[in-house]
N, C-alpha and C. Protein backbone atom coordinates (compact mmCIF):
# COMPACT_ATOMS: atom_id res chain seq x y z
N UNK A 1 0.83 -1.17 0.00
CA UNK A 1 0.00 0.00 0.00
C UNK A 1 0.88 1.25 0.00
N UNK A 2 0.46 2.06 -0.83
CA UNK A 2 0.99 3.37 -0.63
C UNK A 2 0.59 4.36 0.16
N UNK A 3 1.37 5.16 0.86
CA UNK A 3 1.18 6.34 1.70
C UNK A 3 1.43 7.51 1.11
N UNK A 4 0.16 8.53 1.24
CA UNK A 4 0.42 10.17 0.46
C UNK A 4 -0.07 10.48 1.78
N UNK A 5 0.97 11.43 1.54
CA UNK A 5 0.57 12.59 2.33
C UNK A 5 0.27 14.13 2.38
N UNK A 6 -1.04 14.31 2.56
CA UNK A 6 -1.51 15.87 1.84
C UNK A 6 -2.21 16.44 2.95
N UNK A 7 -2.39 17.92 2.85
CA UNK A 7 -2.82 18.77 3.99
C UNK A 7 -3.99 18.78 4.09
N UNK A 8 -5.31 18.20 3.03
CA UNK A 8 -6.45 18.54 3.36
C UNK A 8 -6.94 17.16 3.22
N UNK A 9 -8.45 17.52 3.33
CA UNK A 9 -9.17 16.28 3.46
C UNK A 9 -9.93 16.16 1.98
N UNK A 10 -9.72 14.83 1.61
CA UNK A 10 -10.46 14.87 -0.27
C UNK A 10 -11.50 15.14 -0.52
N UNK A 11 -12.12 15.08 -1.36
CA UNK A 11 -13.10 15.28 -1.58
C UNK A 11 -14.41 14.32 -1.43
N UNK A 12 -13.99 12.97 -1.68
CA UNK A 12 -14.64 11.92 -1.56
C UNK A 12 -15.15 11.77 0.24
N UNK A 13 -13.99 12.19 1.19
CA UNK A 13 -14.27 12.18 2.43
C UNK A 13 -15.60 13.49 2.97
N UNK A 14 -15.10 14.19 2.23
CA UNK A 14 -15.58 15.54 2.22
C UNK A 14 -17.47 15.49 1.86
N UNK A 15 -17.30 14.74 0.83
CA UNK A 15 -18.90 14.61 0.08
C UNK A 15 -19.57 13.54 1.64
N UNK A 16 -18.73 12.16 1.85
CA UNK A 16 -19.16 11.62 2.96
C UNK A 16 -19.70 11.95 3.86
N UNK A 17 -18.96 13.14 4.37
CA UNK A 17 -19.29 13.78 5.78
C UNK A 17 -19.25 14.94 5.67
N UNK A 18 -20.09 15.18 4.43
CA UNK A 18 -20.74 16.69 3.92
C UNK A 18 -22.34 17.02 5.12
N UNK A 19 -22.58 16.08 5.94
CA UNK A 19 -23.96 15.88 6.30
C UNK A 19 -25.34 16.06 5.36
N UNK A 20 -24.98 15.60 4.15
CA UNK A 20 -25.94 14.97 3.27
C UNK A 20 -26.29 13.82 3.13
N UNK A 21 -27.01 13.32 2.68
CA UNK A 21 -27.78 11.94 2.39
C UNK A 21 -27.26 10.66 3.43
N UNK A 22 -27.75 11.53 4.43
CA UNK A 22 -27.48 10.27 5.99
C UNK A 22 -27.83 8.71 5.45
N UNK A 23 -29.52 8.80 4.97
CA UNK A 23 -29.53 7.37 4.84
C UNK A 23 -29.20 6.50 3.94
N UNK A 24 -28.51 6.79 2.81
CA UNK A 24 -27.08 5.76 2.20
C UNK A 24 -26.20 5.79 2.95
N UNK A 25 -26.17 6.40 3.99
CA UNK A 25 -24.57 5.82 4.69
C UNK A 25 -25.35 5.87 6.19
N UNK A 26 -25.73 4.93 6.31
CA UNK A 26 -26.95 4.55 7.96
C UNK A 26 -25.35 3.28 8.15
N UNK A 27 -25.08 2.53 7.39
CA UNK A 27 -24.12 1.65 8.05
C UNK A 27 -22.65 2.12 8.11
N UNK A 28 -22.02 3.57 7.78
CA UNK A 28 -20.56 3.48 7.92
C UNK A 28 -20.45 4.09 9.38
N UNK A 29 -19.01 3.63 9.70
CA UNK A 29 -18.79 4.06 10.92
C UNK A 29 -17.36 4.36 10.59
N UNK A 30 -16.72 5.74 11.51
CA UNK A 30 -15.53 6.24 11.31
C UNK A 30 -14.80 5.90 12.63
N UNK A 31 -13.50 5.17 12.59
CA UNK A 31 -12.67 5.40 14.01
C UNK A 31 -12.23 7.08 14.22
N UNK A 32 -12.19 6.97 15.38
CA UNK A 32 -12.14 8.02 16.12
C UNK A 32 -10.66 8.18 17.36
N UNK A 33 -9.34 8.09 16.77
CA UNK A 33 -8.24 7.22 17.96
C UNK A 33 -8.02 8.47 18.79
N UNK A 34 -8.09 8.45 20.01
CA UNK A 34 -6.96 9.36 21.04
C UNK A 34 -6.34 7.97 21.91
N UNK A 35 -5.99 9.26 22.69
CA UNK A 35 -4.37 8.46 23.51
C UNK A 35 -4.97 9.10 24.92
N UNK A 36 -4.58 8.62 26.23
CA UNK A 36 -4.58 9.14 27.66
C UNK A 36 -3.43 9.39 27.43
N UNK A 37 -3.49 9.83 29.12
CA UNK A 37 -2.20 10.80 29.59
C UNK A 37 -1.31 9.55 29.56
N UNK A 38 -1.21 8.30 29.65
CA UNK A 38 -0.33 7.05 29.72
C UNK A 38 -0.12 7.17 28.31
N UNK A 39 -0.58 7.28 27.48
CA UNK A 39 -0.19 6.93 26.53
C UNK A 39 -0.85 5.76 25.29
N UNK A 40 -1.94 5.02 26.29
CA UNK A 40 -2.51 3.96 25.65
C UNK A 40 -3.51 4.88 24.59
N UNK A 41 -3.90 3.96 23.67
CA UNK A 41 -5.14 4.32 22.69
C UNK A 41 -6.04 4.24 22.77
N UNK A 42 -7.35 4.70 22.45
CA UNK A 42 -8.35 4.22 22.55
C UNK A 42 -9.74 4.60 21.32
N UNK A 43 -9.83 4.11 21.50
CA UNK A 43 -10.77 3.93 20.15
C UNK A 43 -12.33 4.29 20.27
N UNK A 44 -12.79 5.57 19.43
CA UNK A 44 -14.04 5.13 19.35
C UNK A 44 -14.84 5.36 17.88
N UNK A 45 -16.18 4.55 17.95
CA UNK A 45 -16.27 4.67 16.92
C UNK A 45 -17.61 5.71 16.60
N UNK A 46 -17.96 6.65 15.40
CA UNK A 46 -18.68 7.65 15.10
C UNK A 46 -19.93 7.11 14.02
N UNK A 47 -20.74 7.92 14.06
CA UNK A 47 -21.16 7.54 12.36
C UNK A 47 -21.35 8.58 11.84
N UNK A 48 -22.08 8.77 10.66
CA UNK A 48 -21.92 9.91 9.70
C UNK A 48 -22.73 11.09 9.91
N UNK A 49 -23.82 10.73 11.05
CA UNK A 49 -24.26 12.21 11.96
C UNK A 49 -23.72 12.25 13.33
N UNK A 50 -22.32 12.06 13.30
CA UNK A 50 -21.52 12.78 14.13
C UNK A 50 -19.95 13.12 13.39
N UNK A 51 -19.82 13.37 12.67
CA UNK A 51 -18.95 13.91 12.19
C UNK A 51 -19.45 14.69 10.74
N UNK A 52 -18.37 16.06 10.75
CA UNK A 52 -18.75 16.90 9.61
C UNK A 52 -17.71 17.42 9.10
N UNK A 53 -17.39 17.38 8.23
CA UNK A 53 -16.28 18.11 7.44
C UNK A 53 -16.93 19.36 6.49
N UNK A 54 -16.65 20.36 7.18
CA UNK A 54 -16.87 21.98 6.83
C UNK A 54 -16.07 22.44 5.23
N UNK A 55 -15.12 21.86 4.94
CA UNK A 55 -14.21 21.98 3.69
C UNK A 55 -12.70 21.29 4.30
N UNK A 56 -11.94 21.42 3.62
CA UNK A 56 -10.66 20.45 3.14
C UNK A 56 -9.85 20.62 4.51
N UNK A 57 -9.94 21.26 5.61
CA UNK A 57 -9.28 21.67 6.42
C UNK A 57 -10.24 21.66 8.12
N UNK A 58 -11.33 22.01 7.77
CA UNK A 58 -11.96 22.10 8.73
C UNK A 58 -13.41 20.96 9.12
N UNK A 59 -13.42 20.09 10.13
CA UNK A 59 -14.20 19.01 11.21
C UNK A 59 -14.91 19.69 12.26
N UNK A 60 -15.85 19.45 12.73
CA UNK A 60 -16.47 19.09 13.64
C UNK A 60 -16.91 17.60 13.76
N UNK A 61 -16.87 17.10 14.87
CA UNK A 61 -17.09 16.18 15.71
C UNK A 61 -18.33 16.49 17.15
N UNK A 62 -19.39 15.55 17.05
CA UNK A 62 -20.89 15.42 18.15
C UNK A 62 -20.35 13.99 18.45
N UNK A 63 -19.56 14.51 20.10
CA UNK A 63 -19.44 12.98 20.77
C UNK A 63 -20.49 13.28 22.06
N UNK A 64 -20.52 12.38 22.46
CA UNK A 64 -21.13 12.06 23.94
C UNK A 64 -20.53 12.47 24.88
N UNK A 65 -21.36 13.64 25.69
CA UNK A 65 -20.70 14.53 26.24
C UNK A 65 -20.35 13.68 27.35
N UNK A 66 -20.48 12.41 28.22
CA UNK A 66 -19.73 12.02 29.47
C UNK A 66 -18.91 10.95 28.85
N UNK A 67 -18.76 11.20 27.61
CA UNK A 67 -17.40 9.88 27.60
C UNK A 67 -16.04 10.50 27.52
N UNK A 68 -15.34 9.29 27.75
CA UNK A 68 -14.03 9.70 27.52
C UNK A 68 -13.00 10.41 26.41
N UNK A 69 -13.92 9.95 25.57
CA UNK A 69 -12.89 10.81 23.77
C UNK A 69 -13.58 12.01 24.17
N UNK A 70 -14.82 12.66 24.71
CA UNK A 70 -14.80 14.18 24.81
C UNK A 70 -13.92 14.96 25.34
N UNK A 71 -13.78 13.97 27.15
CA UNK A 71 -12.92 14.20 27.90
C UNK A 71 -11.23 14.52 27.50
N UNK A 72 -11.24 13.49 26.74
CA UNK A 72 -9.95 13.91 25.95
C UNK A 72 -9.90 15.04 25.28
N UNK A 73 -10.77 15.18 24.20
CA UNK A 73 -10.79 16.00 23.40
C UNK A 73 -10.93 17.50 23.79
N UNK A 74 -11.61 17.95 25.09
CA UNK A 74 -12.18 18.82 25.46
C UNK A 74 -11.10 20.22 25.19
N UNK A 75 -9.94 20.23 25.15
CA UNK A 75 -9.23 20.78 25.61
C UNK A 75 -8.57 21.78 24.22
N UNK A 76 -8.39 22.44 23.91
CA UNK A 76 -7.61 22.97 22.54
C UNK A 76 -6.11 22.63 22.35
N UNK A 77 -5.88 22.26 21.45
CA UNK A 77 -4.49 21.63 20.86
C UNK A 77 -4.78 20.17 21.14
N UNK A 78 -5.85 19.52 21.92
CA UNK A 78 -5.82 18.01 21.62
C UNK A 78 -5.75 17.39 20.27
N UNK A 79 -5.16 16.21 20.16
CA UNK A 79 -5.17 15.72 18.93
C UNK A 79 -6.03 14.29 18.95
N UNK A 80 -6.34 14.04 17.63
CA UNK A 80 -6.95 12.41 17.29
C UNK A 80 -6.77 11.84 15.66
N UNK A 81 -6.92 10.86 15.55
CA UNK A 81 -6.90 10.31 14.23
C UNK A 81 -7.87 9.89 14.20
N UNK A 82 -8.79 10.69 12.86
CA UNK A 82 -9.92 9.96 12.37
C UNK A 82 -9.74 9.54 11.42
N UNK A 83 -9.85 8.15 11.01
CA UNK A 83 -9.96 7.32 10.00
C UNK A 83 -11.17 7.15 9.44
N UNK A 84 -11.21 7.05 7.71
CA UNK A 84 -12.31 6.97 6.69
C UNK A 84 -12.14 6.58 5.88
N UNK A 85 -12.76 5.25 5.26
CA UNK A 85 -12.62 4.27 4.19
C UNK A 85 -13.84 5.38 3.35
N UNK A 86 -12.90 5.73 1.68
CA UNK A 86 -13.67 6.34 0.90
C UNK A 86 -12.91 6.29 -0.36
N UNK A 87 -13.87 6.31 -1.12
CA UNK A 87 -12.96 6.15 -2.61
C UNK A 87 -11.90 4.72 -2.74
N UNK A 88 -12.20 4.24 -2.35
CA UNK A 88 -10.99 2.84 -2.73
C UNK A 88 -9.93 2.85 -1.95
N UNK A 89 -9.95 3.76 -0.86
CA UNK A 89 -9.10 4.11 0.05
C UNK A 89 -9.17 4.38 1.85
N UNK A 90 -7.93 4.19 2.28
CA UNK A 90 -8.11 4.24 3.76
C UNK A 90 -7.66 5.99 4.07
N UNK A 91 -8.47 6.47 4.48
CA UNK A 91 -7.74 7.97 4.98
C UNK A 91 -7.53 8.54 6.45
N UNK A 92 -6.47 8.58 6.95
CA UNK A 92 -6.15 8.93 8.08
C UNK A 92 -5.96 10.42 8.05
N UNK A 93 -6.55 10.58 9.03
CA UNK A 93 -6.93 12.44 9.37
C UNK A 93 -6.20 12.92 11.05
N UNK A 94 -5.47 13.35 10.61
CA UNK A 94 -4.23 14.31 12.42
C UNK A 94 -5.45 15.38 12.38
N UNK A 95 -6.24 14.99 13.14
CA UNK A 95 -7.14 16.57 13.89
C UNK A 95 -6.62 17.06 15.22
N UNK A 96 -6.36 18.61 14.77
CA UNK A 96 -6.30 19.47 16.31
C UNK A 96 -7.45 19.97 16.52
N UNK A 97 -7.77 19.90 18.02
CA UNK A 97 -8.69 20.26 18.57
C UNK A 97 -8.64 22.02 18.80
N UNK A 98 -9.57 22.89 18.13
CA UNK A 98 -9.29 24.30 18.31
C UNK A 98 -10.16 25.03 19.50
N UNK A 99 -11.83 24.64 19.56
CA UNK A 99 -12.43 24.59 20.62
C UNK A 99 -13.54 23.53 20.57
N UNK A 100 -14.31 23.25 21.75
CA UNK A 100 -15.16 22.88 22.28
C UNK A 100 -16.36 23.48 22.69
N UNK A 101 -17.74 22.83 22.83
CA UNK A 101 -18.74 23.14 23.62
C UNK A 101 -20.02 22.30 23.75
N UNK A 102 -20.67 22.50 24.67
CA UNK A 102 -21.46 21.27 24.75
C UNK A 102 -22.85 21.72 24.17
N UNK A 103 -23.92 20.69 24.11
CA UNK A 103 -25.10 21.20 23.46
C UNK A 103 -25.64 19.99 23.77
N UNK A 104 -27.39 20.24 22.98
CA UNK A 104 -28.26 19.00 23.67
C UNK A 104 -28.47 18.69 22.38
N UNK A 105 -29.31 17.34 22.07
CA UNK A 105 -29.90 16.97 20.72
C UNK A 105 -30.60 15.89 21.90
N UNK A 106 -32.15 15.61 21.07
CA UNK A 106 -32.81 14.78 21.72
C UNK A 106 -32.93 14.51 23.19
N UNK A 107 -32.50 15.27 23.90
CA UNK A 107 -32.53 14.76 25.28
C UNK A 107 -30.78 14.50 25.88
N UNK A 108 -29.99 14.17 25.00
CA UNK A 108 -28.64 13.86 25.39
C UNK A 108 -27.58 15.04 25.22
N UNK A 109 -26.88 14.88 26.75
CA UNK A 109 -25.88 15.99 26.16
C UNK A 109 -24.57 15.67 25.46
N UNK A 110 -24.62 16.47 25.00
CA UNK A 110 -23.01 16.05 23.44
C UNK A 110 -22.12 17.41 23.63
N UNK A 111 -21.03 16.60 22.99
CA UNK A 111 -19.88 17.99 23.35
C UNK A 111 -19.33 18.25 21.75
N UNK A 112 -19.32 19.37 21.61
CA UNK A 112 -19.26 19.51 20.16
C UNK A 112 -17.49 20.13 20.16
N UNK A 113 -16.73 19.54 18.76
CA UNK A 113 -15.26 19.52 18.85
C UNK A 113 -15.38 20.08 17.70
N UNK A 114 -14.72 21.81 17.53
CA UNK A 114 -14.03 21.80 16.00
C UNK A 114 -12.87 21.62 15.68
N UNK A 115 -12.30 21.12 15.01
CA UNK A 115 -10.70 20.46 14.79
C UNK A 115 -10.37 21.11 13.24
N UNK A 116 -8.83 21.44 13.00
CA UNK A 116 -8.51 21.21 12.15
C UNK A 116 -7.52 20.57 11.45
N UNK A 117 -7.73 20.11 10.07
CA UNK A 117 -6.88 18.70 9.66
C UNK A 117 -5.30 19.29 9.94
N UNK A 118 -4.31 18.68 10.89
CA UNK A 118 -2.90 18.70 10.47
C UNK A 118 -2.50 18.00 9.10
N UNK A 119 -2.71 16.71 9.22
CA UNK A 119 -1.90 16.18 8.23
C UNK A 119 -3.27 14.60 7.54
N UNK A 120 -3.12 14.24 6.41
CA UNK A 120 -3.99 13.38 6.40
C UNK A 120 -2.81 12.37 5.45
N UNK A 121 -3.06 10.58 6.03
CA UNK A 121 -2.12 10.29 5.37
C UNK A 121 -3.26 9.08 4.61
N UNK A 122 -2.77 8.52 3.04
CA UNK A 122 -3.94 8.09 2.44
C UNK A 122 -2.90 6.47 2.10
N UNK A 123 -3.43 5.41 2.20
CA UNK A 123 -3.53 4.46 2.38
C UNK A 123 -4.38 3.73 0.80
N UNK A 124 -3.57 3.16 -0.01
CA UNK A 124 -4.04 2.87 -1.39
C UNK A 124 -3.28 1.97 -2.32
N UNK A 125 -3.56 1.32 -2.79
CA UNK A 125 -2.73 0.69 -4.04
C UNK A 125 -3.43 0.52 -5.31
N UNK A 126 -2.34 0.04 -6.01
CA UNK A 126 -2.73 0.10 -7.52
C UNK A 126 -3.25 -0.91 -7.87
N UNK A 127 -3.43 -1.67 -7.18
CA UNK A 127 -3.63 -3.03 -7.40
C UNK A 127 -5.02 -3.51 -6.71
N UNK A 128 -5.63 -2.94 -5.90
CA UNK A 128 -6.63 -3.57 -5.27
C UNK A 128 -7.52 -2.10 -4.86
N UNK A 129 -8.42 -2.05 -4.50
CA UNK A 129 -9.50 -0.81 -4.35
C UNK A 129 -9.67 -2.02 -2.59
N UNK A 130 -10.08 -0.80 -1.86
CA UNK A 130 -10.77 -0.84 -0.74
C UNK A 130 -12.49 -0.93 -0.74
N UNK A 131 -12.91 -1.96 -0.42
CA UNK A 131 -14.15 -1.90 -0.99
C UNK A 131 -15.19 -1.55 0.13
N UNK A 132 -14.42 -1.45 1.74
CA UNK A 132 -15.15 -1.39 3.21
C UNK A 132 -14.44 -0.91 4.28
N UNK A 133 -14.85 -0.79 5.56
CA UNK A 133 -14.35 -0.51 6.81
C UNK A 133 -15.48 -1.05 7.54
N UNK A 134 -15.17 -0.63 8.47
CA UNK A 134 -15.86 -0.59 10.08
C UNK A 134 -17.75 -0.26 9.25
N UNK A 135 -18.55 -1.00 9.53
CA UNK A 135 -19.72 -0.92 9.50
C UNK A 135 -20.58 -1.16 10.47
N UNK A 136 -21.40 -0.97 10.69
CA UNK A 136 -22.59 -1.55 11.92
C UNK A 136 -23.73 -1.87 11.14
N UNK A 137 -24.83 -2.28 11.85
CA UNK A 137 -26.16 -2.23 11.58
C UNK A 137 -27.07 -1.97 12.57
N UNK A 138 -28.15 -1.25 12.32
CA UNK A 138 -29.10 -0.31 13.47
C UNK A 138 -29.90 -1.70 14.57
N UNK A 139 -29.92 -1.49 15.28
CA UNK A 139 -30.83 -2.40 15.74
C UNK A 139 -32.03 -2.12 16.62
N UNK A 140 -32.16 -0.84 16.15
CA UNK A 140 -33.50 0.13 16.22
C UNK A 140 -34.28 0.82 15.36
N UNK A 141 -35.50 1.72 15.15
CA UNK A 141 -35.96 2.32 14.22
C UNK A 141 -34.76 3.27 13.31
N UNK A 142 -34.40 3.89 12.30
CA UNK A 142 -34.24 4.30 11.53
C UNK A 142 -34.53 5.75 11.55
N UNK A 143 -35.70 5.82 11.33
CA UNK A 143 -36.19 6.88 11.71
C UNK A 143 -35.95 8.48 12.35
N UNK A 144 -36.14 7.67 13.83
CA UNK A 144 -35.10 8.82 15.25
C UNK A 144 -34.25 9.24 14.89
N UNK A 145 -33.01 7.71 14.39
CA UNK A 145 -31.82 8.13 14.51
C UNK A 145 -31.50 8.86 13.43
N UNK A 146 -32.09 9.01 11.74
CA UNK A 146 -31.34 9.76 11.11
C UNK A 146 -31.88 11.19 11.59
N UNK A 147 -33.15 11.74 12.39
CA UNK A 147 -33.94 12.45 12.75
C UNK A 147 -32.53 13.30 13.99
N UNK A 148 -31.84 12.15 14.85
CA UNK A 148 -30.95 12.59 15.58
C UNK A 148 -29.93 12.66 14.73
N UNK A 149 -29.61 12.18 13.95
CA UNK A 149 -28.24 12.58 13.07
C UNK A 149 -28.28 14.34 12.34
N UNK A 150 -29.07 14.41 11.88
CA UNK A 150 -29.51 15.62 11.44
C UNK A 150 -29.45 16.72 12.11
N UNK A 151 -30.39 16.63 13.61
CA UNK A 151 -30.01 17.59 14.62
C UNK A 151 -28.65 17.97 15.06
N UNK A 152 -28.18 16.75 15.40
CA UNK A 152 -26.41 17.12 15.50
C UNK A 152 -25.59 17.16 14.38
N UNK A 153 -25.71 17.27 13.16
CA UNK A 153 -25.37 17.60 12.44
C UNK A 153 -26.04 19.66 12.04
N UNK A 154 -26.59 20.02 12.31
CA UNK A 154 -27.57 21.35 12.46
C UNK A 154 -26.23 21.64 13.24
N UNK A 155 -26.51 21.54 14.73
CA UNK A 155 -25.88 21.89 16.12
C UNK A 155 -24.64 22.40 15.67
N UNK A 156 -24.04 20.85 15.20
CA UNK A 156 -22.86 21.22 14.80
C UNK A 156 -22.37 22.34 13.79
N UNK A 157 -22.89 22.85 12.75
CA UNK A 157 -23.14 23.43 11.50
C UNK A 157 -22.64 25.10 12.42
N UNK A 158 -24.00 25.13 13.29
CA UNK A 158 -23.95 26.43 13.74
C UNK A 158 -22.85 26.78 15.09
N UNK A 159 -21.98 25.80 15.92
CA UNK A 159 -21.55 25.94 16.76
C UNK A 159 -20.21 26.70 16.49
């Protein structure tokens, strides 16, 4: 596999997590990596109404305001790697955290992160296309949730 490395985020990622057409993408899910103060990793995972890419440089992120990747994140100059299978490709995204704030959607409170891309490194060969990543499947109405994807995707828009 080859590694590029470019300053913004593509376009293909970009159209993804444009917060358009939630329900063709009801099954992708994006990793989400930070690190504690030790040093370990930790992983979480997003879906496509919680993350937004504003243009080639600029993210927001709607995590769950009592977990730990907020906690992490809360802070300005935090960093994370968000990863996104798009276009035949794996894309790794260096986000700095610039600010924070919290907000409600549905009843839950969420902490809203704007980041911008440091470095994105892209993951590809000539030889084979990426055809997946990390997926889920709902195991509830549909409905709510693209209903809640939307809202925090709004939230986020205006924060």
């Amino acid at each position: 596999m080859t590694k590029i490395l470019v300053a913004s985020t593509r376009l293909a990622v970009q159209r993804l997590l444009g917060g358009d057409e939630l329900a063709r993408h009801l099954d992708h899910a994006i990793e989400l990596i930070t690190t504690d103060p030790d040093g370990r990793a930790h992983v979480a995972m997003l879906s496509v109404g919680e993350a937004l890419v504003l243009g080639p440089t600029q993210w927001r992120l709607g995590l769950h305001g009592s977990s730990s990747t907020a906690a992490r994140l809360a802070e300005p100059g935090a960093e994370a790697l968000c990863t996104v299978v798009a276009d035949g490709a794996l894309h790794g995204h260096r986000l700095v955290v610039g600010r924070s704030w919290e907000f409600a959607v549905a009843g839950q409170r969420l902490r809203g992160i704007a980041a911008t891309v440091r470095e994105v490194s892209i993951d590809e060969a000539d030889y084979a296309t990426l055809t997946g990543g990390p997926t889920f499947e709902l195991t509830v109405p549909t409905g709510p949730v693209l209903q809640r994807w939307a809202d925090t995707l709004s939230a986020l828009r205006l924060g």
